[in-house]
C-alpha atoms as a PDB file:
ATOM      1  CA  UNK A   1     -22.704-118.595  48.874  1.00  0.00           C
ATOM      2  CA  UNK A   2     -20.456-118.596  45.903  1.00  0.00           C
ATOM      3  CA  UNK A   3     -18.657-122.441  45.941  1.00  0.00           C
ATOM      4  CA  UNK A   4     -16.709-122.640  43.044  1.00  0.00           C
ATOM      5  CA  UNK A   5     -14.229-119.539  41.580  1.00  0.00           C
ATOM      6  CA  UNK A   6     -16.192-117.226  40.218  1.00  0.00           C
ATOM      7  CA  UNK A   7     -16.142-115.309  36.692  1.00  0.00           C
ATOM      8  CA  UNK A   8     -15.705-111.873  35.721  1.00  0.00           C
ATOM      9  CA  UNK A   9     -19.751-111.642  35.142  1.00  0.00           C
ATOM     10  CA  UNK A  10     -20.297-113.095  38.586  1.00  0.00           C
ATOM     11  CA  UNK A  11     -17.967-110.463  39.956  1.00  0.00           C
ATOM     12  CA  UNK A  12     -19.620-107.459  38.240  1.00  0.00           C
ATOM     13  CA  UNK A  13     -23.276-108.787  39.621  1.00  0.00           C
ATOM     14  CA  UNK A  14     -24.866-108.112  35.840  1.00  0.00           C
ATOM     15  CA  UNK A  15     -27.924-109.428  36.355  1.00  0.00           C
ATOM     16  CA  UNK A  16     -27.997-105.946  38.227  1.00  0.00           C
ATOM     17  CA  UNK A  17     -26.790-104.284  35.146  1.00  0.00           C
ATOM     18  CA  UNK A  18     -30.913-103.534  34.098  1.00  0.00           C
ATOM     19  CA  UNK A  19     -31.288-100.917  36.372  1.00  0.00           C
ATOM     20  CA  UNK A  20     -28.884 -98.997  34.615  1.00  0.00           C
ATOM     21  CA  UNK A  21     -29.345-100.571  30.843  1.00  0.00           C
ATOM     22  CA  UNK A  22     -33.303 -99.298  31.713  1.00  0.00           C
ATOM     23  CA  UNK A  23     -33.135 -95.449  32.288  1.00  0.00           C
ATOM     24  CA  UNK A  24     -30.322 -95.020  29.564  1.00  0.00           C
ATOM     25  CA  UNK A  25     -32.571 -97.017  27.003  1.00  0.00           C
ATOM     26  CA  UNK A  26     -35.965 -95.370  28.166  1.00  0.00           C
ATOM     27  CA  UNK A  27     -34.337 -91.912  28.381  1.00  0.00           C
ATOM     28  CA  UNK A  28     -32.632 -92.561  24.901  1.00  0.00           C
ATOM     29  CA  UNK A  29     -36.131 -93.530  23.365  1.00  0.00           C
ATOM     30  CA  UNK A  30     -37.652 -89.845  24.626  1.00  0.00           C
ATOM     31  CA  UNK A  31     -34.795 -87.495  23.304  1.00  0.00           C
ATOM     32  CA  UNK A  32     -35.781 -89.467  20.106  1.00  0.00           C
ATOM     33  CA  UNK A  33     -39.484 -88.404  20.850  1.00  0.00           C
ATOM     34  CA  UNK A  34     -38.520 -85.079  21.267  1.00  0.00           C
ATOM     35  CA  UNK A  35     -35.631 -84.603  18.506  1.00  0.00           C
ATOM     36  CA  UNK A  36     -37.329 -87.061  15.943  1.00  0.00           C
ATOM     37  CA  UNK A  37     -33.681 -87.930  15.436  1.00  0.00           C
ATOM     38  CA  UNK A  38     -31.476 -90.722  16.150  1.00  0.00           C
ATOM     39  CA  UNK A  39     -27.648 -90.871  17.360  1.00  0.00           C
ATOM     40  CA  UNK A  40     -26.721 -94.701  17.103  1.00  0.00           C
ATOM     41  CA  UNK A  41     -22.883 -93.359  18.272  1.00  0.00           C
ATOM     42  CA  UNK A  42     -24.378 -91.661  21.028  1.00  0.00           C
ATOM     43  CA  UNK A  43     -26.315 -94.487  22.346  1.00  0.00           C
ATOM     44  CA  UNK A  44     -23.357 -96.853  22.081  1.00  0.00           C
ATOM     45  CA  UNK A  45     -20.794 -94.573  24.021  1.00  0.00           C
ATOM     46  CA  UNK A  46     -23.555 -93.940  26.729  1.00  0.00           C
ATOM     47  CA  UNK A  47     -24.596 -97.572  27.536  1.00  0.00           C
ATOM     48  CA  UNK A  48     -20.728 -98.188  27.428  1.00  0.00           C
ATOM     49  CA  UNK A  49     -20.361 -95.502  30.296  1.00  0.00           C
ATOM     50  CA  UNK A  50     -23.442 -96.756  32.332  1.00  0.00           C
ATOM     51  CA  UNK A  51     -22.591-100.041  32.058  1.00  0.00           C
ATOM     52  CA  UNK A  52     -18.709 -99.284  33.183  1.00  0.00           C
ATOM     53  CA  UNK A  53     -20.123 -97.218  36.093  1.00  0.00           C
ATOM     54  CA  UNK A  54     -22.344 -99.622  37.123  1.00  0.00           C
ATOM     55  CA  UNK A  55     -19.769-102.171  37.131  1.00  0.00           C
ATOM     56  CA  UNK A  56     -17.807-100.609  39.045  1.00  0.00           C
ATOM     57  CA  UNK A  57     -20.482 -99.663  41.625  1.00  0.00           C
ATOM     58  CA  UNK A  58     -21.398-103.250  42.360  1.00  0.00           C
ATOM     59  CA  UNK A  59     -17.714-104.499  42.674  1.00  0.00           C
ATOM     60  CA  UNK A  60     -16.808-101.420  45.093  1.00  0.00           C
ATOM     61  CA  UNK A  61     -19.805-102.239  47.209  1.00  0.00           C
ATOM     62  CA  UNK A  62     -18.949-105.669  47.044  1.00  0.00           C
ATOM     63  CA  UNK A  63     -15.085-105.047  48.216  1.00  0.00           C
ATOM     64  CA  UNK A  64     -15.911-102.537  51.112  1.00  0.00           C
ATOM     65  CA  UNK A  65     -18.767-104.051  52.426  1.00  0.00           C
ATOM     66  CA  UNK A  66     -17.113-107.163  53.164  1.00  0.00           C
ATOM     67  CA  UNK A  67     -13.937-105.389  54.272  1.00  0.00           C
ATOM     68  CA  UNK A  68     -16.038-103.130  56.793  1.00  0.00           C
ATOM     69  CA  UNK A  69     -17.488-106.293  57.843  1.00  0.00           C
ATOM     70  CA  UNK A  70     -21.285-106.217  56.673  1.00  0.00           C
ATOM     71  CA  UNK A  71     -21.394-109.143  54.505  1.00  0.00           C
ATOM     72  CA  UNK A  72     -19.022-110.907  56.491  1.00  0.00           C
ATOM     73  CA  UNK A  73     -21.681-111.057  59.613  1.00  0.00           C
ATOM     74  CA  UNK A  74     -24.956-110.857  57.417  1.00  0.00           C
ATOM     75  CA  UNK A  75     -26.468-114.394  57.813  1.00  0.00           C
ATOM     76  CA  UNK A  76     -29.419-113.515  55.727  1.00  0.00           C
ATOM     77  CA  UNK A  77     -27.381-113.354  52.810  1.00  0.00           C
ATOM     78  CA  UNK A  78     -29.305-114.561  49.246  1.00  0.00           C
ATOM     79  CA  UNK A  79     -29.329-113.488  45.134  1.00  0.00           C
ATOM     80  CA  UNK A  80     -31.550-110.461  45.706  1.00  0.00           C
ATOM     81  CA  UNK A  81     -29.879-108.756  49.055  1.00  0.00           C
ATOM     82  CA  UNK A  82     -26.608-108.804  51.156  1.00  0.00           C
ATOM     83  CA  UNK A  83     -24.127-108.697  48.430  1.00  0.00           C
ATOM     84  CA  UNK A  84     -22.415-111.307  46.280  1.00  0.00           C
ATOM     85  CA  UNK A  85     -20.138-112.957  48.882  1.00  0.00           C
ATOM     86  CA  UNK A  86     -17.211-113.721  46.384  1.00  0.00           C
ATOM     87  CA  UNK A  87     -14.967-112.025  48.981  1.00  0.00           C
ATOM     88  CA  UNK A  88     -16.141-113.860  51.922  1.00  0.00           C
ATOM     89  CA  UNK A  89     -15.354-117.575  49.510  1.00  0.00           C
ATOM     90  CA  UNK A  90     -12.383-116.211  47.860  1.00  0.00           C
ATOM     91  CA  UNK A  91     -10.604-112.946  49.521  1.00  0.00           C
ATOM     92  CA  UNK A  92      -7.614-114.103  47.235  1.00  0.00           C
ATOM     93  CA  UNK A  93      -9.469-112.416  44.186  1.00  0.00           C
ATOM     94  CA  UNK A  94      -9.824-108.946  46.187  1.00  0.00           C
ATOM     95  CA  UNK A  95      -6.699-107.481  43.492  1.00  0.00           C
ATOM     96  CA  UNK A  96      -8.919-108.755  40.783  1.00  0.00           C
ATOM     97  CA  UNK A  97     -12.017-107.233  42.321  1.00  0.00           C
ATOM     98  CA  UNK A  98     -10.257-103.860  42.633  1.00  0.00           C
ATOM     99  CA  UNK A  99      -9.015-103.975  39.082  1.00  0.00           C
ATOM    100  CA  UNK A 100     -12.030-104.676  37.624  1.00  0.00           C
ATOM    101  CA  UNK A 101     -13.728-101.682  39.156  1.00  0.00           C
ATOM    102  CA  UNK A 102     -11.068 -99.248  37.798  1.00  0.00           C
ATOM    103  CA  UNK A 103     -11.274-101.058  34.512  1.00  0.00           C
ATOM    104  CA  UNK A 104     -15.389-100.181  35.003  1.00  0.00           C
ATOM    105  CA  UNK A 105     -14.239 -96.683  35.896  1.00  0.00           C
ATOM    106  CA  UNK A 106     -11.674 -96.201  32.692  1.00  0.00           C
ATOM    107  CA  UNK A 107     -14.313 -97.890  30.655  1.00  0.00           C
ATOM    108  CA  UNK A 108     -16.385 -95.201  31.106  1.00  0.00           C
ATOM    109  CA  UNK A 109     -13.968 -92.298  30.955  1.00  0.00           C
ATOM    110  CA  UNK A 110     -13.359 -93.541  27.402  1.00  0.00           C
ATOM    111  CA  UNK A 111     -17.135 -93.778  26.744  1.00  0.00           C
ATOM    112  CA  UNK A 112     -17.608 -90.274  28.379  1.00  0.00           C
ATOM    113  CA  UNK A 113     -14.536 -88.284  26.231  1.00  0.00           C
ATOM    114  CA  UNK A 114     -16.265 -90.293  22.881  1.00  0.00           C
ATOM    115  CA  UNK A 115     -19.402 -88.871  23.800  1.00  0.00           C
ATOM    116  CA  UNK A 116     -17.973 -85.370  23.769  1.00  0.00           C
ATOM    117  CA  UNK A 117     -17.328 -85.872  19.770  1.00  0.00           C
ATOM    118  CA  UNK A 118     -21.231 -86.866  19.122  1.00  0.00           C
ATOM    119  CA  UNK A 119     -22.699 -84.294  21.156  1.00  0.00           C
ATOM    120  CA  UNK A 120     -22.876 -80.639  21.537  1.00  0.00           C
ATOM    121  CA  UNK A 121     -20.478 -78.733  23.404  1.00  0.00           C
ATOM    122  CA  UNK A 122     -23.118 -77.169  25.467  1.00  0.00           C
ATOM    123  CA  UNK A 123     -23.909 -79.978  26.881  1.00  0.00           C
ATOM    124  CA  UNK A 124     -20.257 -81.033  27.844  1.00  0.00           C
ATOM    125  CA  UNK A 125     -20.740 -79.541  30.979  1.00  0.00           C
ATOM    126  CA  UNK A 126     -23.833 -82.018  32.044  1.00  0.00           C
ATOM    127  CA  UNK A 127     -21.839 -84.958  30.264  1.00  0.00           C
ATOM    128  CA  UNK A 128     -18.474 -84.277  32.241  1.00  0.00           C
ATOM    129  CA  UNK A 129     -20.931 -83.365  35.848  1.00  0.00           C
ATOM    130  CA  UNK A 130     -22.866 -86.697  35.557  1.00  0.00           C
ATOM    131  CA  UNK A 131     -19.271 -88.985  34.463  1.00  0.00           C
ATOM    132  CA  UNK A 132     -18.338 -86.999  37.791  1.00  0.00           C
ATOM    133  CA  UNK A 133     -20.909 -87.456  39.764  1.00  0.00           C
ATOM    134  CA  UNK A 134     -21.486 -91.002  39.319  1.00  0.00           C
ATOM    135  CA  UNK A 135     -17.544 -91.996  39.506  1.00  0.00           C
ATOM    136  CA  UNK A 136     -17.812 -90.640  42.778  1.00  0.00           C
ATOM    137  CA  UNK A 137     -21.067 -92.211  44.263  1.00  0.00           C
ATOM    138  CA  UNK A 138     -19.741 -95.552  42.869  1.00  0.00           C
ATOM    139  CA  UNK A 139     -16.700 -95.740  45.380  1.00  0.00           C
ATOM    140  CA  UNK A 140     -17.514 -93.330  48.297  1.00  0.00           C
ATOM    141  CA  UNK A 141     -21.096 -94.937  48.536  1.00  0.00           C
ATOM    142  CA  UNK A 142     -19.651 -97.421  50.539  1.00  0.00           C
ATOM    143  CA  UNK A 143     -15.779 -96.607  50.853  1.00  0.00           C
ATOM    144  CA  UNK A 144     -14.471 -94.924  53.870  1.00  0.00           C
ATOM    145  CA  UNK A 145     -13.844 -92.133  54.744  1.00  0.00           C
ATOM    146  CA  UNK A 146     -17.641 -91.018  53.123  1.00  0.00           C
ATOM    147  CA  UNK A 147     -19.129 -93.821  53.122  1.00  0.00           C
ATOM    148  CA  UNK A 148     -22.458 -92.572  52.087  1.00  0.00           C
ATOM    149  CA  UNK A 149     -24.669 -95.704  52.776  1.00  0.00           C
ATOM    150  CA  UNK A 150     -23.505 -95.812  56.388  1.00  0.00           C
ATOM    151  CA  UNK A 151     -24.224 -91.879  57.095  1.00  0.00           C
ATOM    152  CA  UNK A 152     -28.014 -92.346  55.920  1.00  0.00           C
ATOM    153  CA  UNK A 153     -27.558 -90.838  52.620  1.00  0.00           C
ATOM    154  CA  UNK A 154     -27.814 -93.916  50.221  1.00  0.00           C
ATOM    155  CA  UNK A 155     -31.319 -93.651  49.303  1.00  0.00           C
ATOM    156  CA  UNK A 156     -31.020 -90.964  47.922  1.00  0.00           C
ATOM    157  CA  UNK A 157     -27.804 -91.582  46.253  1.00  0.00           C
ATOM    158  CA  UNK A 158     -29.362 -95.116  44.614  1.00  0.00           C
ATOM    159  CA  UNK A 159     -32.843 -92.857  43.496  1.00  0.00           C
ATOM    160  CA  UNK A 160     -30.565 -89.553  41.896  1.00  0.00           C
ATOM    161  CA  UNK A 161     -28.148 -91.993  40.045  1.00  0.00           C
ATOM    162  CA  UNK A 162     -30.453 -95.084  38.644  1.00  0.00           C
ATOM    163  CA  UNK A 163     -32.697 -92.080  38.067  1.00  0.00           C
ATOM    164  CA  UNK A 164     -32.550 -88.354  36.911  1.00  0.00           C
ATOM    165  CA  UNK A 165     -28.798 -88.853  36.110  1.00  0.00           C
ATOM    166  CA  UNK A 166     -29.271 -91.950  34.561  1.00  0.00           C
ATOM    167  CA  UNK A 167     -31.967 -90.737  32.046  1.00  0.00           C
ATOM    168  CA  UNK A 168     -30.434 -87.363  31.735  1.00  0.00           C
ATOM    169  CA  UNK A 169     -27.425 -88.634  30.733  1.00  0.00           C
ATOM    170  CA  UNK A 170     -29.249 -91.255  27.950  1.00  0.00           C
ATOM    171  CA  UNK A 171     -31.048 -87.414  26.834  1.00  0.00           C
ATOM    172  CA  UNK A 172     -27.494 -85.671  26.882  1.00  0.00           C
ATOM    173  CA  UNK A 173     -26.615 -88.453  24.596  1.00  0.00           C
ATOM    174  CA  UNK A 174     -28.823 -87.858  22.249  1.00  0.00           C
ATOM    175  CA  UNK A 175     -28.754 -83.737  22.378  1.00  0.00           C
ATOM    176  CA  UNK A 176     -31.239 -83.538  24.308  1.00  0.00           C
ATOM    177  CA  UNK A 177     -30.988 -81.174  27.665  1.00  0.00           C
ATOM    178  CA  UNK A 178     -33.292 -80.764  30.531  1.00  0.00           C
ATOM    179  CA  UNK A 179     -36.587 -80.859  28.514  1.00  0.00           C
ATOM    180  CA  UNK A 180     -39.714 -81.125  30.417  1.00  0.00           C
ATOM    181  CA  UNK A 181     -40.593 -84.631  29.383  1.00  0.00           C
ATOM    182  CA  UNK A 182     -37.102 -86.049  30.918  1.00  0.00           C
ATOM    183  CA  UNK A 183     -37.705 -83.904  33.720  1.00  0.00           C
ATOM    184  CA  UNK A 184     -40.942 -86.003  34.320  1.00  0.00           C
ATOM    185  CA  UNK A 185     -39.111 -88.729  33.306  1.00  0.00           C
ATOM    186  CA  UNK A 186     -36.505 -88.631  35.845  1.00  0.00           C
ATOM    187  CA  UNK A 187     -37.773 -90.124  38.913  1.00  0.00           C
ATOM    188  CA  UNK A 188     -39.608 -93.416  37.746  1.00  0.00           C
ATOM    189  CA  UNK A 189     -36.304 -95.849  36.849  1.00  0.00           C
ATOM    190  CA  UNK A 190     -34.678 -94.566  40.234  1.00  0.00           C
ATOM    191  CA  UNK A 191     -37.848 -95.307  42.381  1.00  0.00           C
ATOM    192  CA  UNK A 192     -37.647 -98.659  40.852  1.00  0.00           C
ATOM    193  CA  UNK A 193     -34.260 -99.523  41.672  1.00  0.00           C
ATOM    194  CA  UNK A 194     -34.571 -97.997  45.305  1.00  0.00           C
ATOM    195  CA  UNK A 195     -37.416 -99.863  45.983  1.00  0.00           C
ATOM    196  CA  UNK A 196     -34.892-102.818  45.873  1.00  0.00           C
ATOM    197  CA  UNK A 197     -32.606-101.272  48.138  1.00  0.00           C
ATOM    198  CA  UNK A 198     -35.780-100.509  50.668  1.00  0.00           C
ATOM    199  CA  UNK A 199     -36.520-104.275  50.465  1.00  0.00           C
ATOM    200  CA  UNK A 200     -33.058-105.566  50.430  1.00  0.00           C
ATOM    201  CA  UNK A 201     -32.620-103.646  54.161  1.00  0.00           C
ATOM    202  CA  UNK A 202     -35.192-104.804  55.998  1.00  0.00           C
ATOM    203  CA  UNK A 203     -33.629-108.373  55.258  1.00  0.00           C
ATOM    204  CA  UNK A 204     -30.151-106.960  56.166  1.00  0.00           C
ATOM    205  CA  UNK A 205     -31.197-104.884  59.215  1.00  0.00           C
ATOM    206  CA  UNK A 206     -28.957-106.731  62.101  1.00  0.00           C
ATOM    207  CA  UNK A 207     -25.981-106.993  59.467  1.00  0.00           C
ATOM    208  CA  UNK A 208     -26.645-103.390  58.934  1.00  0.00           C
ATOM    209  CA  UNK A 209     -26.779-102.016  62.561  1.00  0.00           C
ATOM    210  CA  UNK A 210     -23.964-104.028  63.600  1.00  0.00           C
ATOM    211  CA  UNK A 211     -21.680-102.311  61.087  1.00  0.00           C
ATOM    212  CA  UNK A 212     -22.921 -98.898  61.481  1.00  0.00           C
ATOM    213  CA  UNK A 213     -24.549 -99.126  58.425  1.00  0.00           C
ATOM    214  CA  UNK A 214     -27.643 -96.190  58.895  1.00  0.00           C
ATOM    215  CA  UNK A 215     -30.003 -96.865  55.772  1.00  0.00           C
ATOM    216  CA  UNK A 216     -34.054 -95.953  56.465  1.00  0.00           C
ATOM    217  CA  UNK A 217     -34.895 -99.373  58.024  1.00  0.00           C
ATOM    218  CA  UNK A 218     -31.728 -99.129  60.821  1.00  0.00           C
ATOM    219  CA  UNK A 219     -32.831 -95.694  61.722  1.00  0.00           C
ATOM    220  CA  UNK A 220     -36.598 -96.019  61.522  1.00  0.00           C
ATOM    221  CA  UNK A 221     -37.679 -99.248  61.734  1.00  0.00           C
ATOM    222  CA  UNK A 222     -39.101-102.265  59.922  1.00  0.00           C
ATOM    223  CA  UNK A 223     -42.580-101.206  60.016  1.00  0.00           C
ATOM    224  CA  UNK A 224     -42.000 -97.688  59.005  1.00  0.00           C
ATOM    225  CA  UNK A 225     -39.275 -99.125  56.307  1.00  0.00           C
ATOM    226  CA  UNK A 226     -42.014-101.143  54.681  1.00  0.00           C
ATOM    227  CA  UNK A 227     -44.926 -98.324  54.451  1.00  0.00           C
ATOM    228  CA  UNK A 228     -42.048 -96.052  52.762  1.00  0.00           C
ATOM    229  CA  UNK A 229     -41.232 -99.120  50.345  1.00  0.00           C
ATOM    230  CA  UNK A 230     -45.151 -98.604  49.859  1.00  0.00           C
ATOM    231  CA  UNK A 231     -45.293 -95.182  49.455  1.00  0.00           C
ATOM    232  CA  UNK A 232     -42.365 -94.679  46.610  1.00  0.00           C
ATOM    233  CA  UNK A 233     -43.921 -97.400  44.537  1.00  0.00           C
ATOM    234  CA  UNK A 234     -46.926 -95.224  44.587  1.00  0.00           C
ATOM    235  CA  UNK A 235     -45.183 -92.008  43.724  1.00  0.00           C
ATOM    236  CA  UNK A 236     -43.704 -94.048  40.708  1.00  0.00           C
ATOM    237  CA  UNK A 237     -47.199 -94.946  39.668  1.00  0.00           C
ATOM    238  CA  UNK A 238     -48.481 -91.609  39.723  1.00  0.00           C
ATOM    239  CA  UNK A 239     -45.342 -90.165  37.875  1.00  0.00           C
ATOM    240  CA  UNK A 240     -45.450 -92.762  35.120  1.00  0.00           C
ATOM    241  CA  UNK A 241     -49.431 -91.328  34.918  1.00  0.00           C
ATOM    242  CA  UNK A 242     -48.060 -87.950  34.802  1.00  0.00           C
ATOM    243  CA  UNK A 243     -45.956 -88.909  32.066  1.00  0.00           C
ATOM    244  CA  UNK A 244     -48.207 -90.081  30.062  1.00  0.00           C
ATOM    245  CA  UNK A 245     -49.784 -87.219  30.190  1.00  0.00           C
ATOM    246  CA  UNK A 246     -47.161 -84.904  29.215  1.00  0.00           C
ATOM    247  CA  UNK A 247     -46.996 -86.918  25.939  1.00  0.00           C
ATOM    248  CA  UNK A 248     -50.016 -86.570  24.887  1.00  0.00           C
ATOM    249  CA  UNK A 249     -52.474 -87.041  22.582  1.00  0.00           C
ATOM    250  CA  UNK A 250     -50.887 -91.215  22.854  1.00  0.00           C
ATOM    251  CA  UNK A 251     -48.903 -91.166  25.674  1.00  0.00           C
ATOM    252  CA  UNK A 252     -51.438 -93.385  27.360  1.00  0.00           C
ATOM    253  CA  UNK A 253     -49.789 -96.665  25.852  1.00  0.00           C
ATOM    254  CA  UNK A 254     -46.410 -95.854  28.372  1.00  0.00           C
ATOM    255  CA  UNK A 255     -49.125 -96.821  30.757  1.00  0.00           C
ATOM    256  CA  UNK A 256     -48.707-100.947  30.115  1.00  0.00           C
ATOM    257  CA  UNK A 257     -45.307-100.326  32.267  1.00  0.00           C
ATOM    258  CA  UNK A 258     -47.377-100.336  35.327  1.00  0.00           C
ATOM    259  CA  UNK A 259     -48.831-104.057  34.512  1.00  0.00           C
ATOM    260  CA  UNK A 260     -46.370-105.709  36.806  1.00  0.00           C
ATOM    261  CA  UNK A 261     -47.358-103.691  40.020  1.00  0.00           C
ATOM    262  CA  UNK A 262     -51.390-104.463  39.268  1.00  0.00           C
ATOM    263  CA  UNK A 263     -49.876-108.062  39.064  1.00  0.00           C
ATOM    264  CA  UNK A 264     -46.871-108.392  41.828  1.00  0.00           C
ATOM    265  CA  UNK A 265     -47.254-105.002  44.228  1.00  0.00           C
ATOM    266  CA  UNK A 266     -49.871-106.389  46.001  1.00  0.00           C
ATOM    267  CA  UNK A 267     -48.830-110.000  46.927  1.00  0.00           C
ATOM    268  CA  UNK A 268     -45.235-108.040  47.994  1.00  0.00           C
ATOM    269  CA  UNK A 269     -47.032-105.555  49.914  1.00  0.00           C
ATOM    270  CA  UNK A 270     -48.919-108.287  51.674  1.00  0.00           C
ATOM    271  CA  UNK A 271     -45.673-110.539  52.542  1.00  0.00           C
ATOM    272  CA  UNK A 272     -44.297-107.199  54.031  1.00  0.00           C
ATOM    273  CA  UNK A 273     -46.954-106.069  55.939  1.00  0.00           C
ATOM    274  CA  UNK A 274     -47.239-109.267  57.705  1.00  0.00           C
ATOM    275  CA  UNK A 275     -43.764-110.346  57.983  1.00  0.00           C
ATOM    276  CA  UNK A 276     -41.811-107.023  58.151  1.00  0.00           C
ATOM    277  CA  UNK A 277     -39.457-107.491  60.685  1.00  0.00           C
ATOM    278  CA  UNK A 278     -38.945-111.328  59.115  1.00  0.00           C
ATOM    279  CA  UNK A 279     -35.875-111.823  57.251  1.00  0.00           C
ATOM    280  CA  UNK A 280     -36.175-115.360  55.972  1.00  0.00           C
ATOM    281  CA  UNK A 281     -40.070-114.509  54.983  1.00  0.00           C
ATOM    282  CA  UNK A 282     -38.968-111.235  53.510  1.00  0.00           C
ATOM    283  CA  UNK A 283     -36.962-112.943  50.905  1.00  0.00           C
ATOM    284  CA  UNK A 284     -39.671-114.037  49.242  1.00  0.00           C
ATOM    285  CA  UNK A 285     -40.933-110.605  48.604  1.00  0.00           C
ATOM    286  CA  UNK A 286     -37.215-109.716  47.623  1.00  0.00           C
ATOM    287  CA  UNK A 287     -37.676-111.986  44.787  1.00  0.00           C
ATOM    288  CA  UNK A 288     -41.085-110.800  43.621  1.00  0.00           C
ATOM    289  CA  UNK A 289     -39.725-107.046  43.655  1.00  0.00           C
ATOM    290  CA  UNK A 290     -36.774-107.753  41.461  1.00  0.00           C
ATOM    291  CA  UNK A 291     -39.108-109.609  39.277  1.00  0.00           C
ATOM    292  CA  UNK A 292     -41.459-106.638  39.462  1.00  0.00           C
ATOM    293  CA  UNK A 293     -38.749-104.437  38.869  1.00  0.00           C
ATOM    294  CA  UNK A 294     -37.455-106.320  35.616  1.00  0.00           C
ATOM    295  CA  UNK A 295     -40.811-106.192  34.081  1.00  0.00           C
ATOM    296  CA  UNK A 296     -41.290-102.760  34.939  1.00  0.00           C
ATOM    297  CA  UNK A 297     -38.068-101.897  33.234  1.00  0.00           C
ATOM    298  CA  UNK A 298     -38.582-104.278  30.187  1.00  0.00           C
ATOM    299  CA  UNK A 299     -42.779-102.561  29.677  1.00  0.00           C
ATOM    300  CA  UNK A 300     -41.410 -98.972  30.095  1.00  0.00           C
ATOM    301  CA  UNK A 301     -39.112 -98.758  27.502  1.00  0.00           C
ATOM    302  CA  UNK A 302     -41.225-100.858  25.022  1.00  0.00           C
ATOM    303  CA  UNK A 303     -44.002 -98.485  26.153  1.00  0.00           C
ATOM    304  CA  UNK A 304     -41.822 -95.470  24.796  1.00  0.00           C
ATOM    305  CA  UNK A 305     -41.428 -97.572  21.785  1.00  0.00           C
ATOM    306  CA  UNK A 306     -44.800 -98.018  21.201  1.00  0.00           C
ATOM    307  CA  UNK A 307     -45.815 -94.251  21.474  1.00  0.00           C
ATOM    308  CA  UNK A 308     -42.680 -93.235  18.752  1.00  0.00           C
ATOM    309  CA  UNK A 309     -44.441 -95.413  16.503  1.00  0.00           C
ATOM    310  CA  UNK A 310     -48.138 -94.378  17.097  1.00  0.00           C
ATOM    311  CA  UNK A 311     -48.061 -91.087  18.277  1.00  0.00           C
END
């Protein structure tokens, strides 16, 4: 629970921000792979538009999960699941909390009509369909009357935009279209962040059903929830292998990314096997998997690094 009034980084969750600041970085660092060319500008303007998308993703979840009534019934509440709870301390700030995600929103318009200037205008049309895409998902993933999360969609919706359109986007920024390394690139960073959204509702389930809030673990199951939180971190592994492959003769040294899950994937795995349908016990895990989920993010793009210099 928030006690005192919180500040405009509270409000905007950034610790968050990395799953967004990852893909655009890692899918920056292979359009420079595949162009052996740099655009600083580009770079700039895109993290500005991630970021202000982001931003306003967290603080439109924030508002209309409290105001459907989620968070405000969700007694497993902590940093890592459930929401920030700002609203439920302070519902005098919900004008601020709207403003600032439109300011996140116009942020990124600006970002998004700069990029057009650095980039080529055949790629305008992925530029303008992603700024699109992801203004849309970062209100109606929540917001009535789509509401995405509650109609069993938001999986999906968390893996397609902290993933392919993240790191397409970072590639469009840089010239770069649908080449076939960021098409193997695509689905690592979103697998990532989804895994914390897998995690996050098992510890939110009753909140969840209550509100009419259908993610996996509401309509399946904690049990079933868990083995598919198992079973994405897997298909990660195997397309960070595949990736490697693809840029050969180095690409092997990408391969340190996947440290943190020889370290941290099993101890999670065994907390949630055991304690799946155990909220308090869960939490643990929830911790672990961000942590896991940093490091992955942190290794993969230093990984890319490495291989521009070596390969």
């Amino acid at each position: 629970m928030v006690s005192k009034r919180p500040n405009m980084m509270q409000m905007a969750r950034a610790p968050f921000l990395s799953s967004i600041i990852s893909p655009l970085i890692a899918g920056t660092l292979l359009a420079i792979a595949i162009n052996n060319s740099v655009n600083i500008l580009g770079f700039l303007f895109v993290l500005i538009m991630g970021i202000g998308l982001h931003v306003a993703t967290n603080v439109y979840n924030d508002i209309y999960d409290t105001l459907q009534g989620t968070d405000r019934i969700n007694v497993h509440r902590n940093e890592f699941s459930g929401g920030s709870g700002i609203l439920l301390d302070h519902p005098e700030m919900l004008p601020k909390m709207y403003n600032l995600a439109r300011a996140g929103l116009i942020m990124a318009l600006i970002a998004t009509v700069a990029l057009m200037f650095v980039v080529e205008k055949s790629l305008w049309i992925h530029l303008w369909s992603l700024y699109f895409m992801s203004a849309f998902f970062s209100k109606s993933y929540t917001a009535a009357p789509i509401k995405v999360a509650y109609r069993g969609f938001g999986e999906i919706s968390v893996w397609f935009a902290f993933g392919p359109m993240a790191i397409l986007v970072a590639a469009v920024s840089q010239n770069v279209g649908l080449h076939p390394i960021i098409l193997t690139a695509m689905p690592a960073t979103g697998i990532s962040t989804l895994s914390i959204l897998l995690l996050g509702q098992l510890i939110d389930l009753d909140a969840d059903k209550a509100t009419g809030k259908w993610g996996v673990a509401a309509r399946l199951g904690t049990k079933a929830t868990s083995y598919i939180f198992l079973l994405v971190q897997i298909i990660l592994v195997i397309d960070i292998v595949v990736l490697s492959q693809v840029l050969n003769p180095r690409g092997w040294v990408i391969l340190i990314c996947l440290l943190p899950y020889i370290l941290l994937l099993p101890q999670i795995w065994k907390i949630m096997n055991k304690n799946h349908a155990d909220p308090k016990a869960l939490q643990i895990a929830a911790k672990m998997n961000v942590q896991l989920h940093l490091l992955f993010s942190i290794l993969f793009s230093l990984g890319i690094g490495i291989y521009l210099i070596v390969r």
